[in-house]
Protein backbone atom coordinates (compact mmCIF):
# COMPACT_ATOMS: atom_id res chain seq x y z
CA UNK A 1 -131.39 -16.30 -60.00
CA UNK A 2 -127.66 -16.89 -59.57
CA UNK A 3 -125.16 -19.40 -59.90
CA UNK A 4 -126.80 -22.32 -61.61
CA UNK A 5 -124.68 -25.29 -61.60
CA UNK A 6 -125.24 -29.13 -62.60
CA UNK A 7 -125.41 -31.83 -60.51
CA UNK A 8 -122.80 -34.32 -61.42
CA UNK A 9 -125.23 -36.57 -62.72
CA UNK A 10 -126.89 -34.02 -65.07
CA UNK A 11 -129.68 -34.49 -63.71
CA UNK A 12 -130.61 -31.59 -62.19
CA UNK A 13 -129.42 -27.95 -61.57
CA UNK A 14 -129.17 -25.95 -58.15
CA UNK A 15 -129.11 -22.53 -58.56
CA UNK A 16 -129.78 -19.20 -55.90
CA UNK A 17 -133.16 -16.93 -56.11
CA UNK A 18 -135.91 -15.12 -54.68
CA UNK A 19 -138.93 -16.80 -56.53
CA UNK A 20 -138.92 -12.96 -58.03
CA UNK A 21 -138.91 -11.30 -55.00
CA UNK A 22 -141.63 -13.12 -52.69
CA UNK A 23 -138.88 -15.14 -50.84
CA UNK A 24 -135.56 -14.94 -49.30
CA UNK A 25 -133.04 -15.99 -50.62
CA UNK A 26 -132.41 -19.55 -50.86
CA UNK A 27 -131.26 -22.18 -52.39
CA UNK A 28 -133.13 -24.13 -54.79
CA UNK A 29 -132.67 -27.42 -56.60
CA UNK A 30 -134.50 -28.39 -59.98
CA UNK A 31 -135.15 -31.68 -61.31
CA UNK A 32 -134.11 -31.05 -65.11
CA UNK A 33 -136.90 -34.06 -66.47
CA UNK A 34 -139.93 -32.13 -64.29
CA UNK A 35 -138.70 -28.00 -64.73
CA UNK A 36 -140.07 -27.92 -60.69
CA UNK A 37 -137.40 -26.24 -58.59
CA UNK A 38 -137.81 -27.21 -54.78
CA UNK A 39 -136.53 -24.54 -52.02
CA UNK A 40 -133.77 -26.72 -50.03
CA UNK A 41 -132.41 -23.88 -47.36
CA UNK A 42 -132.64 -20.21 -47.01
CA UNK A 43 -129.04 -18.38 -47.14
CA UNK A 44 -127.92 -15.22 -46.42
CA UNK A 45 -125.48 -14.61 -49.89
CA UNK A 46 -124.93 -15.97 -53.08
CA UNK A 47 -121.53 -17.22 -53.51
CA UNK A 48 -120.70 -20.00 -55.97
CA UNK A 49 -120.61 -23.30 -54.27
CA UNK A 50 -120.11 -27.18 -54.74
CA UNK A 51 -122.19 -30.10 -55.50
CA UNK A 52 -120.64 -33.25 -53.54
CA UNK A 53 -119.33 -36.17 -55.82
CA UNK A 54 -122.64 -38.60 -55.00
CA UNK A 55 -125.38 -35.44 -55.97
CA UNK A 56 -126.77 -35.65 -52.32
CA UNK A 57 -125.46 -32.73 -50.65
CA UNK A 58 -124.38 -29.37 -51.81
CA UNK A 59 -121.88 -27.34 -50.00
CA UNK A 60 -121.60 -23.41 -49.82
CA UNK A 61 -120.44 -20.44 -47.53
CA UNK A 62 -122.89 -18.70 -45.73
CA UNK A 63 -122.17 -15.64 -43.20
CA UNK A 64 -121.59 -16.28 -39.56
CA UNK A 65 -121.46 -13.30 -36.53
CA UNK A 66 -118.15 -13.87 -34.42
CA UNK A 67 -118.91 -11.50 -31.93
CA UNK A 68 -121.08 -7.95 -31.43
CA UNK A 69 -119.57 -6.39 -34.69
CA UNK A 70 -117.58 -9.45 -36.87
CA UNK A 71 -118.93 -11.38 -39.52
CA UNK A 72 -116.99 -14.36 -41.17
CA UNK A 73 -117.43 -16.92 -43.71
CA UNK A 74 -117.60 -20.31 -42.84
CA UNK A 75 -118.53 -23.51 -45.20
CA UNK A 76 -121.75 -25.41 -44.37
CA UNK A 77 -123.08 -28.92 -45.94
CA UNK A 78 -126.70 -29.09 -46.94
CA UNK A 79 -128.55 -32.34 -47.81
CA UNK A 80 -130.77 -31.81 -50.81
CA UNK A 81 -133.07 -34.29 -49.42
CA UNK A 82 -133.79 -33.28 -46.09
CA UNK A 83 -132.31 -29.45 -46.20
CA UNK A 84 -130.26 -30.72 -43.29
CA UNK A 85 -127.39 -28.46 -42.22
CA UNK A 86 -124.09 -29.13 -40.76
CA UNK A 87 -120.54 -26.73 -40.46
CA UNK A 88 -117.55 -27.61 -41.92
CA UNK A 89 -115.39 -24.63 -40.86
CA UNK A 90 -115.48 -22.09 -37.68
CA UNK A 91 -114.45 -18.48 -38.69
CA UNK A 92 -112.52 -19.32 -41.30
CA UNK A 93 -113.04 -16.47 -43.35
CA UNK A 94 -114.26 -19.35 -46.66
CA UNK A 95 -115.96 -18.77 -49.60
CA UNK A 96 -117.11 -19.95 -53.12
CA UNK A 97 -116.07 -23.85 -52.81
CA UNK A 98 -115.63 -26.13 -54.76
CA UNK A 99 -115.80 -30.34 -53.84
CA UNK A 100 -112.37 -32.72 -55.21
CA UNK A 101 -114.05 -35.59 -56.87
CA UNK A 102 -112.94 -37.99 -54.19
CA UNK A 103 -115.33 -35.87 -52.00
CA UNK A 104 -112.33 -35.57 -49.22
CA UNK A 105 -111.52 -32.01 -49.51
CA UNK A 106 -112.02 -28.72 -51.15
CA UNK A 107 -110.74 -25.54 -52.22
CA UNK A 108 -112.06 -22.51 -51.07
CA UNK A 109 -111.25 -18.31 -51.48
CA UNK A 110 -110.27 -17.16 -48.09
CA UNK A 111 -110.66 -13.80 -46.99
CA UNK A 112 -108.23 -11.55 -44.94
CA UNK A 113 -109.02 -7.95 -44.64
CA UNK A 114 -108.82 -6.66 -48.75
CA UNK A 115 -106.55 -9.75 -49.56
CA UNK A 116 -107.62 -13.29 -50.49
CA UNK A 117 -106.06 -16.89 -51.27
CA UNK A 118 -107.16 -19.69 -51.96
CA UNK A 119 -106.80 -23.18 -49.32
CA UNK A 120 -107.30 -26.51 -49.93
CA UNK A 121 -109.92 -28.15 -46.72
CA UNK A 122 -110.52 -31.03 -45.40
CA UNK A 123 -113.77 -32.18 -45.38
CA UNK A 124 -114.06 -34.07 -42.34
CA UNK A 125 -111.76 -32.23 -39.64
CA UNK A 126 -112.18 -28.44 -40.95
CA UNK A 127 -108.11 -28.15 -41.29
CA UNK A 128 -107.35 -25.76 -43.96
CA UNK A 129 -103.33 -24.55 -45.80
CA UNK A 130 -102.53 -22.18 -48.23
CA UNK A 131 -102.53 -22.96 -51.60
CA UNK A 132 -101.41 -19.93 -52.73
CA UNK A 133 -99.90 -16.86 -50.71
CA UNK A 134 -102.06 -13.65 -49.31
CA UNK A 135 -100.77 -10.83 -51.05
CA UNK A 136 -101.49 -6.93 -51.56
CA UNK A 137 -100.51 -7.57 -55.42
CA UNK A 138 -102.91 -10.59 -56.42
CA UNK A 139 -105.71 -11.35 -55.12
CA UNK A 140 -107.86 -14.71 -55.65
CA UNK A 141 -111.57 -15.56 -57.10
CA UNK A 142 -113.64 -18.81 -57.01
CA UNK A 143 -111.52 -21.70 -58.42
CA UNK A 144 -112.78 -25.39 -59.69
CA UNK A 145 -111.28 -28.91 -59.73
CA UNK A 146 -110.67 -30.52 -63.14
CA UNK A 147 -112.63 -33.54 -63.45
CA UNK A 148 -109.97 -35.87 -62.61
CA UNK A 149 -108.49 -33.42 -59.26
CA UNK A 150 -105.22 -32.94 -60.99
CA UNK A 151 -105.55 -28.85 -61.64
CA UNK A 152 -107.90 -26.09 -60.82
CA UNK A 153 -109.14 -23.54 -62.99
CA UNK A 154 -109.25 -20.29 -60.96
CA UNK A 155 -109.61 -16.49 -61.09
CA UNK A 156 -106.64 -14.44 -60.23
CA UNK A 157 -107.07 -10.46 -59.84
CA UNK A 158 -103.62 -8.72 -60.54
CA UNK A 159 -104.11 -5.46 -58.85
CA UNK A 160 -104.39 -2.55 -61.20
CA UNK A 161 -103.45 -4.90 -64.04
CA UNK A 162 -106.09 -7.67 -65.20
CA UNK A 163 -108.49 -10.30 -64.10
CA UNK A 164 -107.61 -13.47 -65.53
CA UNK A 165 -108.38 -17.22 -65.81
CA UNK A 166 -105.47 -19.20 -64.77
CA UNK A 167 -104.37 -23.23 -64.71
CA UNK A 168 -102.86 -24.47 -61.64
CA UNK A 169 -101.73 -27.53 -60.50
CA UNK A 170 -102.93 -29.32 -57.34
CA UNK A 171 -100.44 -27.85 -55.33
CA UNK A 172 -100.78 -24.72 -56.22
CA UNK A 173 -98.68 -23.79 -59.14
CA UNK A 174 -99.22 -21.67 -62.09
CA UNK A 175 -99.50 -24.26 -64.98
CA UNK A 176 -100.56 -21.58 -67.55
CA UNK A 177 -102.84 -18.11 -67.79
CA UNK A 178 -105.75 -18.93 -69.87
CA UNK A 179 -106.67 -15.35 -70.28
CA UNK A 180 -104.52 -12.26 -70.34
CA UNK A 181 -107.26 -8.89 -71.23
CA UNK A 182 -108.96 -6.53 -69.42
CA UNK A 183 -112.27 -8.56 -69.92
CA UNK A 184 -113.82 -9.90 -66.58
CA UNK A 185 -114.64 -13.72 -65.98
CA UNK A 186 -116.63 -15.69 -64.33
CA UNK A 187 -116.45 -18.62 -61.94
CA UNK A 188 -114.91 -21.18 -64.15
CA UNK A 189 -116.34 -24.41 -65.00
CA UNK A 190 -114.94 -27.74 -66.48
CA UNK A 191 -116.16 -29.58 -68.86
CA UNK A 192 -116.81 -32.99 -67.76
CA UNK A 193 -116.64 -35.00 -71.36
């Protein structure tokens, strides 16, 4: 089991597994009252992902061959209802993202080669711009919209140097680094109260 995460509501949690090995891997939602979890879609990876504002749909990256020898991540919308699934991106080279609450666009690591950055997408035509630079000095982890959409917790690798929790601003900005150690952290999460 990986990457358990609420649904807004509270509710219920969604979370990646196996069932212990007799499945592949997929993603699962559990209603928190009943303690059932219900397979919604298999996947191919476990990446942190993004419940949508209204609980009904959950979006995540998933793993898609470009040609005879390219793979690339690409975001994909799933409907916890009907396991219905629709693309949001085409080789965009996305992962781990997370929904604004106005449900209009998120923020996803993309990949390029050993570098990463993060980019702000829009939902409903797939357009993507950096939010912060590619870079053979820092490189960028999951990161996760404050409750209101004002900042964005996020993970920022300093080559050599640390992996740290940082604050930044909508635009992109370094507000402040919540961390500064050697330790290693996870995807961040707000609290909503």
């Amino acid at each position: 089991t990986s990457f358990p995460r609420a649904s807004p509501d509270g509710t219920a949690i969604a979370f990646f597994s196996t069932d212990e090995g007799r499945q592949p891997l997929g993603l699962y939602v559990a209603d928190l009252e009943s303690c059932r979890p219900r397979r919604i879609v298999r996947v191919d990876g476990a990446h942190a992902f993004a419940w949508a504002p209204d609980g009904r749909s959950i979006v995540l990256s998933q793993q898609m061959l470009v040609d005879n020898a390219r793979l690339f991540g690409d975001l994909f919308r799933v409907d916890i209802a009907s396991g219905a699934v629709s693309r949001l991106t085409r080789s965009a080279r996305l992962a781990s993202p997370d929904l604004h609450p106005s449900g209009r666009m998120l923020v996803a690591v993309q990949y390029d080669s050993d570098k990463s950055r993060l980019v702000p997408v829009d939902v409903q035509s797939g357009a993507l711009s950096p939010l912060t630079e590619f870079s053979s000095d820092t490189a960028w982890g999951p990161a996760r919209w404050s409750p209101d959409g004002t900042r964005l917790a996020a993970l920022r690798l300093t080559r050599g140097t640390s992996y740290d929790l940082v604050l930044l601003s909508a635009d992109g900005r370094l507000l402040q680094a919540l961390t500064d150690d050697r330790a290693l952290e996870g995807v961040p999460e707000w609290d909503a109260s």
